[in-house]
Protein backbone atom coordinates (compact mmCIF):
# COMPACT_ATOMS: atom_id res chain seq x y z
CA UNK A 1 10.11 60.51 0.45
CA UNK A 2 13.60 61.70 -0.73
CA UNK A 3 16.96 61.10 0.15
CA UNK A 4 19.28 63.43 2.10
CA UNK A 5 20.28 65.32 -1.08
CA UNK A 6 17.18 64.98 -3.33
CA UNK A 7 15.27 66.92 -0.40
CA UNK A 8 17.99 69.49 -0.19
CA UNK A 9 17.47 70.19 -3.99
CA UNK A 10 13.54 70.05 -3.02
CA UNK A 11 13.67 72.89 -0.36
CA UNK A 12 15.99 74.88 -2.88
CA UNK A 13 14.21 75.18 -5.16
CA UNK A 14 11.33 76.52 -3.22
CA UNK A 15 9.04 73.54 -3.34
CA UNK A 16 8.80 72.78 0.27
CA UNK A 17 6.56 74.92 3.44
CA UNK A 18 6.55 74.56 6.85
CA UNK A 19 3.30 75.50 8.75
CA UNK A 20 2.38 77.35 5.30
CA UNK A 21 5.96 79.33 4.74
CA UNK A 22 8.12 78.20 2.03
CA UNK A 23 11.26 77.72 3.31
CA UNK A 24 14.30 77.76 1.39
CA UNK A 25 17.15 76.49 4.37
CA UNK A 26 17.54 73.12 4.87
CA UNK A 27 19.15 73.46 8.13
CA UNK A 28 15.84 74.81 9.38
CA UNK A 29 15.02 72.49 12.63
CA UNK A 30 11.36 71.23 12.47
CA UNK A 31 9.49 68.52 14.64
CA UNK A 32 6.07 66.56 14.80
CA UNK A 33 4.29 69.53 15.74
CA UNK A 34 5.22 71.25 11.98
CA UNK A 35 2.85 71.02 9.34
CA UNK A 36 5.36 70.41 6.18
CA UNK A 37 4.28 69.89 3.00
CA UNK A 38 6.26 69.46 -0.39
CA UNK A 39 4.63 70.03 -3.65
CA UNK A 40 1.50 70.79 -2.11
CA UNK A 41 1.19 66.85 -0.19
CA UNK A 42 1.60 66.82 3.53
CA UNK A 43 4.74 64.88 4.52
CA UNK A 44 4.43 62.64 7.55
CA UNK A 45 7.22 62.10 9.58
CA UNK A 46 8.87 58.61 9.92
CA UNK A 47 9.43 57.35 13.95
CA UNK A 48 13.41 57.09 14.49
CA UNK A 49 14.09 53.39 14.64
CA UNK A 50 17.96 51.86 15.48
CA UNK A 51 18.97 48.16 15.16
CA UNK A 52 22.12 46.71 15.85
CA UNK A 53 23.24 43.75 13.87
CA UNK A 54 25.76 41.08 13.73
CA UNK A 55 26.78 40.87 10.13
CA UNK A 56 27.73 37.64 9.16
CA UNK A 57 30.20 36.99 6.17
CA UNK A 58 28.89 37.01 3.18
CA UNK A 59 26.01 39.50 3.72
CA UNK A 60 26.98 43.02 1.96
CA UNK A 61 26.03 46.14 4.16
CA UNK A 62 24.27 48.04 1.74
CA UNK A 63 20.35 48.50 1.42
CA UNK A 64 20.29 46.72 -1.80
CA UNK A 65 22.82 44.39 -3.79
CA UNK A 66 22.56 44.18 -7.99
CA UNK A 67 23.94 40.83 -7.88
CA UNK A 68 21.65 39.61 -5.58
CA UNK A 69 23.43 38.72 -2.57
CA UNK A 70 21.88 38.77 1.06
CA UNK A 71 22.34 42.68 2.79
CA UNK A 72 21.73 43.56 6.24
CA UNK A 73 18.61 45.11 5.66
CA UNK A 74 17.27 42.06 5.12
CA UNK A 75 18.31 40.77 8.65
CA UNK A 76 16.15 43.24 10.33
CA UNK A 77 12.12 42.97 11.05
CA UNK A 78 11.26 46.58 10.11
CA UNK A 79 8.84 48.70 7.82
CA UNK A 80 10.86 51.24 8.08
CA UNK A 81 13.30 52.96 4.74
CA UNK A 82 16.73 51.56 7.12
CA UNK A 83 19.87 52.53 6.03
CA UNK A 84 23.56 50.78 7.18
CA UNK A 85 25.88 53.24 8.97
CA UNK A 86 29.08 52.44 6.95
CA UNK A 87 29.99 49.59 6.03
CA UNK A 88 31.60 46.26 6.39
CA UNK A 89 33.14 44.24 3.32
CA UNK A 90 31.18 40.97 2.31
CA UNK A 91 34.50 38.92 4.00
CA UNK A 92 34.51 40.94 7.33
CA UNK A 93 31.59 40.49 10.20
CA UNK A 94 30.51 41.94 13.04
CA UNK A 95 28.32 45.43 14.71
CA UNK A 96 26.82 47.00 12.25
CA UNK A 97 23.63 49.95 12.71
CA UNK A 98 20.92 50.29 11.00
CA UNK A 99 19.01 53.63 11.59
CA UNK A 100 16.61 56.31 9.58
CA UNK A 101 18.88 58.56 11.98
CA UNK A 102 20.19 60.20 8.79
CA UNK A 103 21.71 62.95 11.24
CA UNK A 104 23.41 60.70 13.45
CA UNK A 105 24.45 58.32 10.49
CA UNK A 106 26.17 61.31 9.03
CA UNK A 107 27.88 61.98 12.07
CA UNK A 108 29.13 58.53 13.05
CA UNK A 109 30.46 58.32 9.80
CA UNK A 110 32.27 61.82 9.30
CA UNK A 111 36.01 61.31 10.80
CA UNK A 112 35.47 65.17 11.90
CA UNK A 113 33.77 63.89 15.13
CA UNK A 114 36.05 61.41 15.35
CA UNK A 115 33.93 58.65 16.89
CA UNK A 116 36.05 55.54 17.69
CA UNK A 117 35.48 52.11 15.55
CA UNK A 118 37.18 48.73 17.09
CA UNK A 119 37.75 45.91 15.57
CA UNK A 120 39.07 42.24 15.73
CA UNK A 121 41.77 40.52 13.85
CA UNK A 122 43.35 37.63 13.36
CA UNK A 123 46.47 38.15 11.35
CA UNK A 124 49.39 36.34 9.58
CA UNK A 125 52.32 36.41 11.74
CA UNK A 126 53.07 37.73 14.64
CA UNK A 127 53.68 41.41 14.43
CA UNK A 128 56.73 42.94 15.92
CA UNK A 129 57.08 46.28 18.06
CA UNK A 130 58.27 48.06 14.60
CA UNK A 131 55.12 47.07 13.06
CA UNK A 132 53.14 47.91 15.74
CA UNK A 133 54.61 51.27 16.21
CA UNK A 134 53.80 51.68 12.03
CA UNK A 135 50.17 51.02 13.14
CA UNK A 136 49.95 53.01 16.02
CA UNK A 137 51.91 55.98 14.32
CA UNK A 138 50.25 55.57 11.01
CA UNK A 139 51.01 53.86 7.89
CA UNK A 140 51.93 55.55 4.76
CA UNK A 141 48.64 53.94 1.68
CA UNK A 142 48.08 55.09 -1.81
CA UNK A 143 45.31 57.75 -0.70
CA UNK A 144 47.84 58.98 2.28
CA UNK A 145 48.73 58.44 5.58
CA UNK A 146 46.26 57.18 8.11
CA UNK A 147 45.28 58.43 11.47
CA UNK A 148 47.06 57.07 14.94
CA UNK A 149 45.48 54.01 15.43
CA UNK A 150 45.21 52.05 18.80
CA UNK A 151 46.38 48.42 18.82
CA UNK A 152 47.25 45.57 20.82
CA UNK A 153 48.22 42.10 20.54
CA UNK A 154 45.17 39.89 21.95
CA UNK A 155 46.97 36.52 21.70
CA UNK A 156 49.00 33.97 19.17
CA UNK A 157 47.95 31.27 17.90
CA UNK A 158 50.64 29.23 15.75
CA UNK A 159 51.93 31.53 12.99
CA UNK A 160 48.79 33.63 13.29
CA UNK A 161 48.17 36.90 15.61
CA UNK A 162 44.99 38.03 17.36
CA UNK A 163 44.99 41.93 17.57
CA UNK A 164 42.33 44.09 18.45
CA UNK A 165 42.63 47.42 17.06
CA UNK A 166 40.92 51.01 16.99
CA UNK A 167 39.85 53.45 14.26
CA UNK A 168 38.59 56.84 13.57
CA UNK A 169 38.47 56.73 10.52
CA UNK A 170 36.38 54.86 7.43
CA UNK A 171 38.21 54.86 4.07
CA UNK A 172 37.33 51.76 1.94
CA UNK A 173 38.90 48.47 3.14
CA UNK A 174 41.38 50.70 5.84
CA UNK A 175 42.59 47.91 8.23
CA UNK A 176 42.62 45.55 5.52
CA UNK A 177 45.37 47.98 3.84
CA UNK A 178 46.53 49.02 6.65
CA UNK A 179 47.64 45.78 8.28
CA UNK A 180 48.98 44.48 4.55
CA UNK A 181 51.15 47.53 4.41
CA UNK A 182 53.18 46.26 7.73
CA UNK A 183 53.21 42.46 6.02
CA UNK A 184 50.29 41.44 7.84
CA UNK A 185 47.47 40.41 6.31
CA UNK A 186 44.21 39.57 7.67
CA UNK A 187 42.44 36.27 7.64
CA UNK A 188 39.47 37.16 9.34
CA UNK A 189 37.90 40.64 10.62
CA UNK A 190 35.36 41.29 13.23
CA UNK A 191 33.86 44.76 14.11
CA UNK A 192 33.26 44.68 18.36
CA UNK A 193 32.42 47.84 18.83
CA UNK A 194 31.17 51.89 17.45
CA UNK A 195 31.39 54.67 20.10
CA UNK A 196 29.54 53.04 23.15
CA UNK A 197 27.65 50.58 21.42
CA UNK A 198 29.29 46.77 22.08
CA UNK A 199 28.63 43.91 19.82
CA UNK A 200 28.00 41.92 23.16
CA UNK A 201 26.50 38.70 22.44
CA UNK A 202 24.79 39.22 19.91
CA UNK A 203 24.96 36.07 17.28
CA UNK A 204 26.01 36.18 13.71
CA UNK A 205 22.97 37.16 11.53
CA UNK A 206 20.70 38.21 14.34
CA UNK A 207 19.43 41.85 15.33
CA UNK A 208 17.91 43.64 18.02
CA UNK A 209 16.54 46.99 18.55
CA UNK A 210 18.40 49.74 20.74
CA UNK A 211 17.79 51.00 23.93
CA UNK A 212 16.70 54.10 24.34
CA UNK A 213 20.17 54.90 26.61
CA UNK A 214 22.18 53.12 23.92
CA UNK A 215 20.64 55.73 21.60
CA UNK A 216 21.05 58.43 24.16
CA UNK A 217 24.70 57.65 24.33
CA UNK A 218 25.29 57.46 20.45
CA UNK A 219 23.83 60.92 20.14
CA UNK A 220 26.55 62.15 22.81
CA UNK A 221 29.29 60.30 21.09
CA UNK A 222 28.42 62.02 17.87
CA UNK A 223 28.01 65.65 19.32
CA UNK A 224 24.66 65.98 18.41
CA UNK A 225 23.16 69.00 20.86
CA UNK A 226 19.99 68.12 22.22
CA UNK A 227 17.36 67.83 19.67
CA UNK A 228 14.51 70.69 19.39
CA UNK A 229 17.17 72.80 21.21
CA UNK A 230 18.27 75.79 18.66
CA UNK A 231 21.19 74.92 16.89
C-alpha cells in the first residue's frame, strides 16, 4: 500500500496498530498471524514472490520507464507490486531479480553485506598484468576508489578480451568506469551471477520463478537471521 519509506512516515506518525496497539517502531517484526491496520483499514499481507530474469539489451531495469521503453517488469507473469534488485544499464544484459522481498532487496543491494555480483565482459584490447593488478587492487574514479575486485582473463578474441570479473559493490555504471579507467572499454556486458543465484540457461528475455532453496540461500547470503526469530 506504501513504499518502504512512505510506511515508515505512516507508523511515525502514529497511524498504524498491530493487533489493536499503535505502534510507533518500524522495526517491529510482525507476520500473517497480526491483525495490522493503518488508518483504521485492515492491511493484508502480500505472498513473497522471486523471479529471476535474463535482461535483454534494451529493456531498462526499473518498474516503470517515462519514455516508454520495455522494463523487466514487464517480462514477468505476476500480479504482484515487483520491484528490480539493482540494476542493469539499457546496453548491459543478463540476471536480474525481481522480488516484493523489500528486506532482502535492501540487503543484496547494501555493499555493507557485501554480497558478491559477477559479471561478463568482452573488452577492447587485451589487458596487461598492470591493468589487471589496477582492477584487482582498485581503480582510482571521480566518486573514489573502488573496492578489490576479482578478475580474470576468460579468452581473446582478435583485438578484443573476454574477462569475467567480480563485484561488491553497485555505484552507477561501476565496471563500465572501471574498465575505461585502465583503457579498456567494454563492448558488451553480461551479469552471470548474484550471491548463489546463476544465470544458468536461462534465455534472453525469459523468466522463471525461484526455488524455494534458491531463496533459502539468498537469505543466507544476505545475513538475514531466520525470519519470525527475534531480531
Amino acid at each position: 500500500m506504501a513504499s518502504r519509506r512512505a510506511a515508515e512516515e505512516l507508523i511515525g506518525a502514529g497511524r498504524v496498530s498491530v493487533d489493536g496497539e499503535v505502534v510507533r517502531d518500524p522495526a517491529r517484526d510482525v507476520d500473517e498471524r497480526n491483525e495490522i491496520r493503518a488508518d483504521g483499514e485492515q492491511v493484508h499481507a502480500e505472498a513473497l514472490e522471486y523471479h529471476a530474469v535474463n535482461k535483454p539489451v534494451g529493456v531498462v531495469s526499473t518498474a516503470r520507464d517515462p519514455g516508454g521503453k520495455p522494463t523487466v517488469v514487464e517480462l514477468v507473469d505476476s500480479g504482484a507490486r515487483l520491484y528490480p534488485v539493482g540494476r542493469l544499464d539499457v546496453d548491459s544484459s543478463g540476471l536480474i531479480l525481481l522480488t516484493n522481498d523489500g528486506e532482502l532487496a535492501n540487503r543484496l543491494m547494501h555493499p555493507r553485506y557485501g554480497v558478491e555480483k559477477a559479471y561478463r565482459a568482452w573488452v577492447r584490447g587485451q589487458p596487461s598484468k598492470s591493468a589487471l593488478a589496477r582492477l584487482r587492487n582498485g581503480v582510482e574514479l571521480e566518486d573514489g576508489r573502488t573496492a578489490p575486485t576479482q578478475v580474470q582473463i576468460l579468452r581473446a578474441r582478435g583485438r578484443e578480451t573476454e574477462l569475467e570479473i567480480v563485484i561488491r559493490e553497485g555505484r552507477k555504471r561501476i565496471l563500465r568506469r572501471m574498465l575505461e579507467a585502465v583503457w579498456h572499454p567494454v563492448i558488451s556486458l553480461e551479469r552471470i551471477r548474484i550471491g548463489p543465484l546463476q544465470l544458468g540457461r536461462l534465455a534472453p528475455g525469459m523468466a522463471r520463478r525461484l526455488r524455494p532453496p534458491e531463496v533459502e540461500r539468498l537469505i543466507r547470503a544476505a545475513r538475514i537471521p531466520p525470519r519470525g526469530a527475534n531480531r
